[in-house]
C-alpha atoms as a PDB file:
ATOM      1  CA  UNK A   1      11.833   5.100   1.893  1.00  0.00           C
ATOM      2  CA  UNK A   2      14.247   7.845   3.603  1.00  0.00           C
ATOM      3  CA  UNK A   3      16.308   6.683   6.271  1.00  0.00           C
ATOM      4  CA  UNK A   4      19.829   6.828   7.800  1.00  0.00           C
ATOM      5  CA  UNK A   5      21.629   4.036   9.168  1.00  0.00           C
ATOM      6  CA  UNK A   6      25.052   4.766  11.624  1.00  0.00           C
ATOM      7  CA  UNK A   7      27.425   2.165  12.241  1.00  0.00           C
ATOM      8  CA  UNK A   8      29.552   1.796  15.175  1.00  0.00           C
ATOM      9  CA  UNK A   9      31.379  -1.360  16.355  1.00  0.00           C
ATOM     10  CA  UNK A  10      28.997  -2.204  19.068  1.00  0.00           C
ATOM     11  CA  UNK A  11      25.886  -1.506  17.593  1.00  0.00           C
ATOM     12  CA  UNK A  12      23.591   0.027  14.257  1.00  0.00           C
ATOM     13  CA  UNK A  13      21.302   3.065  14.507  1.00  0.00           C
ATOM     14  CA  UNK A  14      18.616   2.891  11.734  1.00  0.00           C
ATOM     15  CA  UNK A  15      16.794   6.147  11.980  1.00  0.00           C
ATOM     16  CA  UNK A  16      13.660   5.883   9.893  1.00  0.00           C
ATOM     17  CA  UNK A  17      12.982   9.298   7.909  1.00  0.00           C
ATOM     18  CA  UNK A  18       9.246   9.095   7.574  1.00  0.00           C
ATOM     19  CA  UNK A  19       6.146   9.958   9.328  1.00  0.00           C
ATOM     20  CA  UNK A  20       3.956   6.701   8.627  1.00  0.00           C
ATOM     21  CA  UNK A  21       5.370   3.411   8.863  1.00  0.00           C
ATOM     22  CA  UNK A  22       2.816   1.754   6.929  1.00  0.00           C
ATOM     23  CA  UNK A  23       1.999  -0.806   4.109  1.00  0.00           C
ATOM     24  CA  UNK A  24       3.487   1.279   1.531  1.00  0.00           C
ATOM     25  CA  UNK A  25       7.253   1.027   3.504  1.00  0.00           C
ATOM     26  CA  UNK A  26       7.232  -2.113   5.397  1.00  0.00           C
ATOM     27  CA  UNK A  27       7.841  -4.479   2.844  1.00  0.00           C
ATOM     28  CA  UNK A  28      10.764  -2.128   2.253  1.00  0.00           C
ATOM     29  CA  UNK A  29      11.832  -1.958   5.676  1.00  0.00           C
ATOM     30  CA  UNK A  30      11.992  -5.671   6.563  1.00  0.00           C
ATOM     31  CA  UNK A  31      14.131  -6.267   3.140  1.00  0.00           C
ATOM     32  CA  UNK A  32      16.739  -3.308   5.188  1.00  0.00           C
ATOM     33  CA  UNK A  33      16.034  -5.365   8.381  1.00  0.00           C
ATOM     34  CA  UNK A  34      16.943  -8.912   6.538  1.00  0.00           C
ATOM     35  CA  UNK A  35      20.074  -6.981   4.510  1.00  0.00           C
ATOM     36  CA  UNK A  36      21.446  -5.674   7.532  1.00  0.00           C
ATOM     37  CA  UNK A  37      20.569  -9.459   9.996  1.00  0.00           C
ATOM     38  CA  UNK A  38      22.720 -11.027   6.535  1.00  0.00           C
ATOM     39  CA  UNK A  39      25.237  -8.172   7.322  1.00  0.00           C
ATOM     40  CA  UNK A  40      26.219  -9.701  10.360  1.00  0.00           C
ATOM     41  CA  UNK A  41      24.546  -6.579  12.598  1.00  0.00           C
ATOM     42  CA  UNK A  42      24.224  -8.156  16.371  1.00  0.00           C
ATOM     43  CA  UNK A  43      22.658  -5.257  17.675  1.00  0.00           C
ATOM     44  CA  UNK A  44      20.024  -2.758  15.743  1.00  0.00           C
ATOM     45  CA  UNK A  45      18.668   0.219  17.494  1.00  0.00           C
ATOM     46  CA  UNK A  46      15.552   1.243  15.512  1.00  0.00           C
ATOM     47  CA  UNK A  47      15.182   5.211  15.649  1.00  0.00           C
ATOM     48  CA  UNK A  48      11.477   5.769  15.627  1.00  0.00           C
ATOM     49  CA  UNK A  49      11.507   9.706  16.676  1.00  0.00           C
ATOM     50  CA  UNK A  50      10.283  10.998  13.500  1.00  0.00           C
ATOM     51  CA  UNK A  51       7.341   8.235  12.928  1.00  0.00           C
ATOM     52  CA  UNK A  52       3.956   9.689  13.872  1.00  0.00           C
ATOM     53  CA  UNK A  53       1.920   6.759  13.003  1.00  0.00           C
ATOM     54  CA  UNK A  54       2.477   3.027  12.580  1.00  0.00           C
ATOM     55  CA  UNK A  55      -0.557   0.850  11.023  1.00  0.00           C
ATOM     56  CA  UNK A  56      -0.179  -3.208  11.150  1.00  0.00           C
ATOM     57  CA  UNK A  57       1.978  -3.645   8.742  1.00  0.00           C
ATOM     58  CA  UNK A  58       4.270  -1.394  10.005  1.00  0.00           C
ATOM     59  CA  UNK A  59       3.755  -3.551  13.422  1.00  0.00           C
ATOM     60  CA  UNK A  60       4.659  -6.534  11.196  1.00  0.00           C
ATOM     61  CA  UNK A  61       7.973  -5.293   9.743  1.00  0.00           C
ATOM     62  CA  UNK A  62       8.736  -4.455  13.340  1.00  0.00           C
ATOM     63  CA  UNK A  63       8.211  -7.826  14.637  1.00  0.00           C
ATOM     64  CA  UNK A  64       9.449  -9.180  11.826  1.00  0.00           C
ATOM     65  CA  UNK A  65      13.233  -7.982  13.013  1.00  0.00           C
ATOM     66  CA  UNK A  66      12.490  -8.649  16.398  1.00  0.00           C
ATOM     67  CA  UNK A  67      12.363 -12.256  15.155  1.00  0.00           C
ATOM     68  CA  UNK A  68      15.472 -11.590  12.767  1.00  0.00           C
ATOM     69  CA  UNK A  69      17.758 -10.951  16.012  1.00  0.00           C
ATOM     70  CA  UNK A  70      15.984 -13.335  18.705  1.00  0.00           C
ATOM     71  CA  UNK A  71      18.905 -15.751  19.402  1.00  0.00           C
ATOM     72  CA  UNK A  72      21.384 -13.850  17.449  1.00  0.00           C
ATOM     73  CA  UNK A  73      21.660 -10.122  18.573  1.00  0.00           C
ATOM     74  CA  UNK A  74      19.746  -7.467  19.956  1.00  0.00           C
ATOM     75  CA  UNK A  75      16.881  -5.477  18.700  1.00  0.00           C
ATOM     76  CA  UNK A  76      16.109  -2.318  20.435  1.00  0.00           C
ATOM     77  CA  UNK A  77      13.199   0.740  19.716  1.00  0.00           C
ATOM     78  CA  UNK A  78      13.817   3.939  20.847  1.00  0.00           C
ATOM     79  CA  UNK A  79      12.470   7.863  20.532  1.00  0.00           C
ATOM     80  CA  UNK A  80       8.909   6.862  20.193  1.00  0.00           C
ATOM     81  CA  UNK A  81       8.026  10.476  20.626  1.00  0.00           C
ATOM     82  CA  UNK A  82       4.238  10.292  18.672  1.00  0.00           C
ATOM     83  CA  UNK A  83       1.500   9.720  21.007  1.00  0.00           C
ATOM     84  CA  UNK A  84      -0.389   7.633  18.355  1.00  0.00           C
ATOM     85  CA  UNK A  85       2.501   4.970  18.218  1.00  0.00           C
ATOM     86  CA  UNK A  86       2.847   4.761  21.598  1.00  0.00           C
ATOM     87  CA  UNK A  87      -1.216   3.857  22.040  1.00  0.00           C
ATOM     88  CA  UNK A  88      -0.805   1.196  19.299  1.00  0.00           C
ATOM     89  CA  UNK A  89       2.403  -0.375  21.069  1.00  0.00           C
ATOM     90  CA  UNK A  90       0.729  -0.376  23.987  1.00  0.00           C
ATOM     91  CA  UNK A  91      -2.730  -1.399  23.101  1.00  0.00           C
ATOM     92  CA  UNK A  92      -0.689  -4.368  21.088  1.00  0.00           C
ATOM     93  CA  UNK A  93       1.564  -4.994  24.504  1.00  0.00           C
ATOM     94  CA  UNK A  94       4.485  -5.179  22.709  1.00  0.00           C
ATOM     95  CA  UNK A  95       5.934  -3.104  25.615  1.00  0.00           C
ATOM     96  CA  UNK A  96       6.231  -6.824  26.688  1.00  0.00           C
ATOM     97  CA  UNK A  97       8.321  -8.480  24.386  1.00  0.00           C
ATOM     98  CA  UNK A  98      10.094  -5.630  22.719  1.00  0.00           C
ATOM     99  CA  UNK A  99      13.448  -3.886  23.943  1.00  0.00           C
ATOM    100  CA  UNK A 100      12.261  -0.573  24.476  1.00  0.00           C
ATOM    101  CA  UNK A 101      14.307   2.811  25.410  1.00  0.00           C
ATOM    102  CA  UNK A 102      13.586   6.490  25.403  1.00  0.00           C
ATOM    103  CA  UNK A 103      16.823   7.176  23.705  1.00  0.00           C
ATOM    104  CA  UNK A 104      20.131   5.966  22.741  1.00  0.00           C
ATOM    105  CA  UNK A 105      22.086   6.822  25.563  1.00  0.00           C
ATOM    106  CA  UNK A 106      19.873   4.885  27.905  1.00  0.00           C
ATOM    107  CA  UNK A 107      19.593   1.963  24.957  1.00  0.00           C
ATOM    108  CA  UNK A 108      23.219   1.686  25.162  1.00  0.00           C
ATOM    109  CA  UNK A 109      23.445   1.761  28.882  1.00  0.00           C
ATOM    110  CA  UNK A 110      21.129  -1.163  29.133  1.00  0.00           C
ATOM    111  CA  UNK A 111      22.907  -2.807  26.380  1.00  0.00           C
ATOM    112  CA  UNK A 112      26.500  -2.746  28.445  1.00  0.00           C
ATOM    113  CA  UNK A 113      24.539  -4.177  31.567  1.00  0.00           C
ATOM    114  CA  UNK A 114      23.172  -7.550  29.288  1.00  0.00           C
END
């Protein structure tokens, strides 16, 4: 699994290098989500700009650290640029119950408001 992960004080930025998020990287990707929650991360900005499709267990590792940081942090999506994952979020409603930002700048300003 490719990826990059940027560290600030206020905040980490886990851009996720791959075009499918799918059953062959999410158990992958929620072991980085539980690492980083152990880590002591209290906010992570997941970078979805370069994902073009997302199947359910994809969905699952994404849910999976919106439960990590419930009570303990923030977890934020941003860049979802692929029509495709956009549809599924929406036809899923997680629009609803996910922190959801067309980019890090306006992420960050929403995160300085909370």
């Amino acid at each position: 699994m490719k990826f990059n992960t940027i560290n600030t004080e206020e905040y980490t930025l886990f851009q996720l290098k791959e075009h499918n998020l799918n059953s062959m990287l999410a158990p992958k990707l929620k072991s980085e989500f539980v690492v980083l929650r152990n880590e002591g991360v209290r906010v992570l900005i997941f970078d979805l700009e370069e994902v073009q499709y997302i199947d359910s267990s994809g969905l699952s590792a994404i849910l999976t650290a919106n439960r990590l940081w419930k009570d303990f942090g923030h977890f934020i999506l941003i860049n979802i640029k692929h029509e495709p994952v956009e549809k599924l979020i929406k036809i899923s409603r997680l629009e609803t119950i996910l922190e959801i930002y067309p980019d890090l700048d306006e992420a960050l300003k929403a995160s300085v408001q909370s």
